[in-house]
Protein backbone atom coordinates (compact mmCIF):
# COMPACT_ATOMS: atom_id res chain seq x y z
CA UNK A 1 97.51 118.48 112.15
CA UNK A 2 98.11 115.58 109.75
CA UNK A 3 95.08 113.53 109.51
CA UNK A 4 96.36 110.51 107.22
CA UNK A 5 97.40 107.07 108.90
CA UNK A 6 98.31 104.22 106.55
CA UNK A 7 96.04 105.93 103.55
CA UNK A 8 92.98 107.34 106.27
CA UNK A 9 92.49 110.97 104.34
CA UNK A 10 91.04 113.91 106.37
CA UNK A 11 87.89 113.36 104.38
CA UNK A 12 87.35 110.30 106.06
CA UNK A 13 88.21 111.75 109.60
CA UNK A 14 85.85 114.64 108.46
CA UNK A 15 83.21 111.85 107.83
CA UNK A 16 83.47 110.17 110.96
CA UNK A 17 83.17 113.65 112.76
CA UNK A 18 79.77 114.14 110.70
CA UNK A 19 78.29 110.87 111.89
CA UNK A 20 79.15 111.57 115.26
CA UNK A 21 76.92 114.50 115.00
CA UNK A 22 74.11 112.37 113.61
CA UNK A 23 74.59 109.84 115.89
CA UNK A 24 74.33 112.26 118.75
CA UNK A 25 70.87 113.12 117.22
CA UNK A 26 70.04 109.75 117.70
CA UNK A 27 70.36 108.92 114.48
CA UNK A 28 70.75 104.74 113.91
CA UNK A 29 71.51 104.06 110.01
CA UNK A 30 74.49 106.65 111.31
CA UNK A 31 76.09 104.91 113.46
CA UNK A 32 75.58 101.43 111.60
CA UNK A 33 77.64 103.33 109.29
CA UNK A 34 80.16 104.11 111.38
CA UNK A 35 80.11 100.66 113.35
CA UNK A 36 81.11 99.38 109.90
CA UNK A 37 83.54 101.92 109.11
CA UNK A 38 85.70 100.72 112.48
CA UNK A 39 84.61 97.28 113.09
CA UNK A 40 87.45 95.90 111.61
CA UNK A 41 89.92 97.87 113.66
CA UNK A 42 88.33 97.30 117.07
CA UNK A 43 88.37 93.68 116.70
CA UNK A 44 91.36 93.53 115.26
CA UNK A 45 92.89 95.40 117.91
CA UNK A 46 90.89 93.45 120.55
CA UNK A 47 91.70 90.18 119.01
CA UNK A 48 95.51 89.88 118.99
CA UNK A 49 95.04 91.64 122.59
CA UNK A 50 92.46 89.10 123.60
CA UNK A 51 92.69 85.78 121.99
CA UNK A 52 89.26 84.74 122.27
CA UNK A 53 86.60 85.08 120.04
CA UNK A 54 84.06 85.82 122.36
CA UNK A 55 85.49 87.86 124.49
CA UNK A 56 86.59 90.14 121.19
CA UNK A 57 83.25 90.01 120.01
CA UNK A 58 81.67 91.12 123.64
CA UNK A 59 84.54 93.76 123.49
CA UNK A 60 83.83 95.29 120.27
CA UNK A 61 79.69 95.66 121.34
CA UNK A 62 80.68 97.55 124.32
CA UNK A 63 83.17 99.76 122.87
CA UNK A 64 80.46 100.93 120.08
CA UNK A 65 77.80 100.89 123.18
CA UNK A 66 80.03 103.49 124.73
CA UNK A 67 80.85 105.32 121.22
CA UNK A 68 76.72 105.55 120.78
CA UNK A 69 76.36 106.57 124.62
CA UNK A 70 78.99 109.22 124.60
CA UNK A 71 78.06 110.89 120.98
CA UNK A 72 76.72 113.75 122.75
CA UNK A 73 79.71 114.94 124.68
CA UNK A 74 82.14 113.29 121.37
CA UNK A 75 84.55 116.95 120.35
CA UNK A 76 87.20 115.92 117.63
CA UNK A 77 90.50 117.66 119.64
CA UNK A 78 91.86 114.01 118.43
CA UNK A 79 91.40 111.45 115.39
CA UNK A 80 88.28 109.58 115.54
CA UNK A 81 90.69 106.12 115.26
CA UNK A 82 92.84 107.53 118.26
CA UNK A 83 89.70 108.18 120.34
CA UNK A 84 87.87 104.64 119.64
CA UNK A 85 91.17 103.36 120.36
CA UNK A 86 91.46 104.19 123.58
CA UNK A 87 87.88 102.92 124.63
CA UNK A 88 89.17 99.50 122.90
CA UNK A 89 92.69 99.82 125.13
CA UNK A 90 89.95 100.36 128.21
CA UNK A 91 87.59 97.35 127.47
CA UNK A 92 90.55 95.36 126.43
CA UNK A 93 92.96 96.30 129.52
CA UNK A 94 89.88 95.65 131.91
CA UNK A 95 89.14 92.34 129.91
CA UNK A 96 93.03 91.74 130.87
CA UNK A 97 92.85 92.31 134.62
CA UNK A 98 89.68 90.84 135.23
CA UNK A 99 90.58 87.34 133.80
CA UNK A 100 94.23 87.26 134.87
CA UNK A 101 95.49 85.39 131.93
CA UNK A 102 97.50 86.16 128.44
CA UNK A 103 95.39 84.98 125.87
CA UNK A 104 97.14 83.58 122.50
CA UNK A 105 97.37 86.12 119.79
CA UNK A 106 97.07 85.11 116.08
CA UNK A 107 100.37 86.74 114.72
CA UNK A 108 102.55 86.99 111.61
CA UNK A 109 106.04 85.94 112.30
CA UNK A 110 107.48 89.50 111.97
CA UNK A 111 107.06 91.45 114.89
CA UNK A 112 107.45 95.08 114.06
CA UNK A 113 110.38 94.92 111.73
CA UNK A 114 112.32 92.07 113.07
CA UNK A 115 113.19 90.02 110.16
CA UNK A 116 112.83 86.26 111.15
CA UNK A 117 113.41 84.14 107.66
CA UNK A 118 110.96 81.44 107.23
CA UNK A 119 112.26 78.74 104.90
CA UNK A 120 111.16 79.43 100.92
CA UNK A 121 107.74 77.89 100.21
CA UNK A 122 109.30 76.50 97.08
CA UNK A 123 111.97 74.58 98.36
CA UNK A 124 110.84 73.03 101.96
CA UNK A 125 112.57 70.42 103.28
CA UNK A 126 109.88 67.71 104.83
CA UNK A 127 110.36 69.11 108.00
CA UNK A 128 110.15 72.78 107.39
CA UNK A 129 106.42 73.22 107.99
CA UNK A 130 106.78 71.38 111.16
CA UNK A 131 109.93 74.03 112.08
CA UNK A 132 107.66 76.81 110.94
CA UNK A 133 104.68 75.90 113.07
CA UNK A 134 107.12 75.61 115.64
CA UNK A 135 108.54 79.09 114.91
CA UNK A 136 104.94 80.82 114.86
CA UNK A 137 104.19 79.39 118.16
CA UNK A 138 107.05 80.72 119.57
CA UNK A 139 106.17 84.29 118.34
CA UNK A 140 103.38 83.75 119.63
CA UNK A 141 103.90 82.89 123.25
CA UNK A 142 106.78 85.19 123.25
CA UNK A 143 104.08 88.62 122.53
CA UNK A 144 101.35 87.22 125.10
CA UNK A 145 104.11 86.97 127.57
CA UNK A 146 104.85 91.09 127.28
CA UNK A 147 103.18 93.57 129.81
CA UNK A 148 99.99 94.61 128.54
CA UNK A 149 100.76 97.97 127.30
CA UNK A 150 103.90 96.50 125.69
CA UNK A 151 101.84 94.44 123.92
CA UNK A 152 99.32 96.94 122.92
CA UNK A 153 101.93 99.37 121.48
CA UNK A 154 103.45 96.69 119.30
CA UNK A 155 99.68 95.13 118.05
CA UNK A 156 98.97 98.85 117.39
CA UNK A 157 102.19 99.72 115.40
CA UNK A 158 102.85 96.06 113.97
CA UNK A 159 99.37 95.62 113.10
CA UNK A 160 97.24 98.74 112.73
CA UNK A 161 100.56 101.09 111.17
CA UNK A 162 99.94 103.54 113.76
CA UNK A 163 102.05 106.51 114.54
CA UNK A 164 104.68 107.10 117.57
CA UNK A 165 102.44 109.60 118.08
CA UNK A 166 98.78 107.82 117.80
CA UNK A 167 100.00 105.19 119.88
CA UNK A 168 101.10 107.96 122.53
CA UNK A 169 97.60 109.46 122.28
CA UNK A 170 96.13 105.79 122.64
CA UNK A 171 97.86 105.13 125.87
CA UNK A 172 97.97 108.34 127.18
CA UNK A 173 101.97 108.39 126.83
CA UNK A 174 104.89 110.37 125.61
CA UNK A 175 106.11 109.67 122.28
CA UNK A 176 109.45 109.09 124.38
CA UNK A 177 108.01 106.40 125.98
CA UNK A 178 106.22 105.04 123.72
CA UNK A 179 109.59 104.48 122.26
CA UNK A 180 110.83 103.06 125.29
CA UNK A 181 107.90 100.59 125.21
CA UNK A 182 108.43 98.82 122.01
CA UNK A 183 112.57 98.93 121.88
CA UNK A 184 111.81 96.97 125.09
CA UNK A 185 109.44 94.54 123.54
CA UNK A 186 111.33 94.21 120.76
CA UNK A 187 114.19 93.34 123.08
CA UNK A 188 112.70 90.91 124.80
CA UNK A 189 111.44 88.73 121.94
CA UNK A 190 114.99 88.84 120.31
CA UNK A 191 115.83 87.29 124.15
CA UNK A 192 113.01 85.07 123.62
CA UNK A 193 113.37 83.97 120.63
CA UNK A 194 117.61 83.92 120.10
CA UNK A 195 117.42 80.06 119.75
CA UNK A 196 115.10 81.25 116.34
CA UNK A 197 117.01 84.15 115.58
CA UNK A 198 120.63 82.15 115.68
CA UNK A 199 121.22 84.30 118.55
């Protein structure tokens, strides 16, 4: 099995593995290791799921409350990253349901290789930051508006470079579908966002 995704070695899969172990021993300066190692990832993830910055920061506590409690019974058949993942698609989709609303996402106005042109930083007309604004908010509102497992495939391919077949593992999914999923995402914010896109 490949173990790289976007420059992750097997050495540092084989590192995560060991702290597991440790951690399972009970072992705390372990899994502050390993909290650090990851933190960046499961707020990330949570974040552009999430919106809110307390509700990210409550989400990322439990998922490494559940990665501490669950050390013991932890067997590497998958990546480390794919396996704290999946806890953060758990917390995060239960976050989702429970609340009932689509939080806003802080986003980069190129969803998953759709090239929308901003205009050249060099040579703005007066207006052009006020059309760009305009343009990110539109991104925006178009991604919270996707299902919620739409939205996680494309945050977790967009933003975290993951694999057809990581995501699949993530949301316990075909690579097939997982296709499926983001062609339709993409599709709908080309809809979405036509008046952008010249469309």
């Amino acid at each position: 099995m490949d173990l790289k995704r976007a420059g992750r070695p097997a050495e540092e899969e084989d590192e995560d593995v060991r702290l597991m172990g440790l951690i399972a021993r009970g072992d705390m300066p372990a899994f502050q290791q390993l909290v650090e190692r990851h933190q960046a990832l499961v707020t990330g993830t949570a974040a552009r799921m999430l919106g809110s910055n307390s509700d990210v920061e409550d989400i990322a506590q439990q998922v490494f409350i559940r990665v501490w409690k669950s050390a013991g019974r932890y067997r590497p058949r998958a990546k480390f990253t794919t396996w704290l993942l999946k806890i953060t698609r758990n917390l995060v989709f239960n976050e989702l349901r429970r609340t009932k609303r689509r939080a806003h996402l802080p986003l980069q106005p190129d969803p998953e290789g759709e090239e929308i042109a901003l205009p050249d930083e060099t040579t703005r007309a007066p207006d052009a930051s006020l059309l760009e604004n305009e343009l990110r908010t539109a991104i925006e509102d178009a991604i919270t508006e996707l299902p919620d497992t739409q939205r996680m495939a494309l945050v977790l391919r967009r933003y975290e470079d993951l694999s057809y077949e990581d995501i699949a593992e993530v949301l316990d999914l075909s690579v097939p579908a997982v296709k499926s999923l983001l062609f339709r995402a993409r599709t709908e914010l080309r809809t979405r966002l036509a008046k952008y896109l010249g469309g």
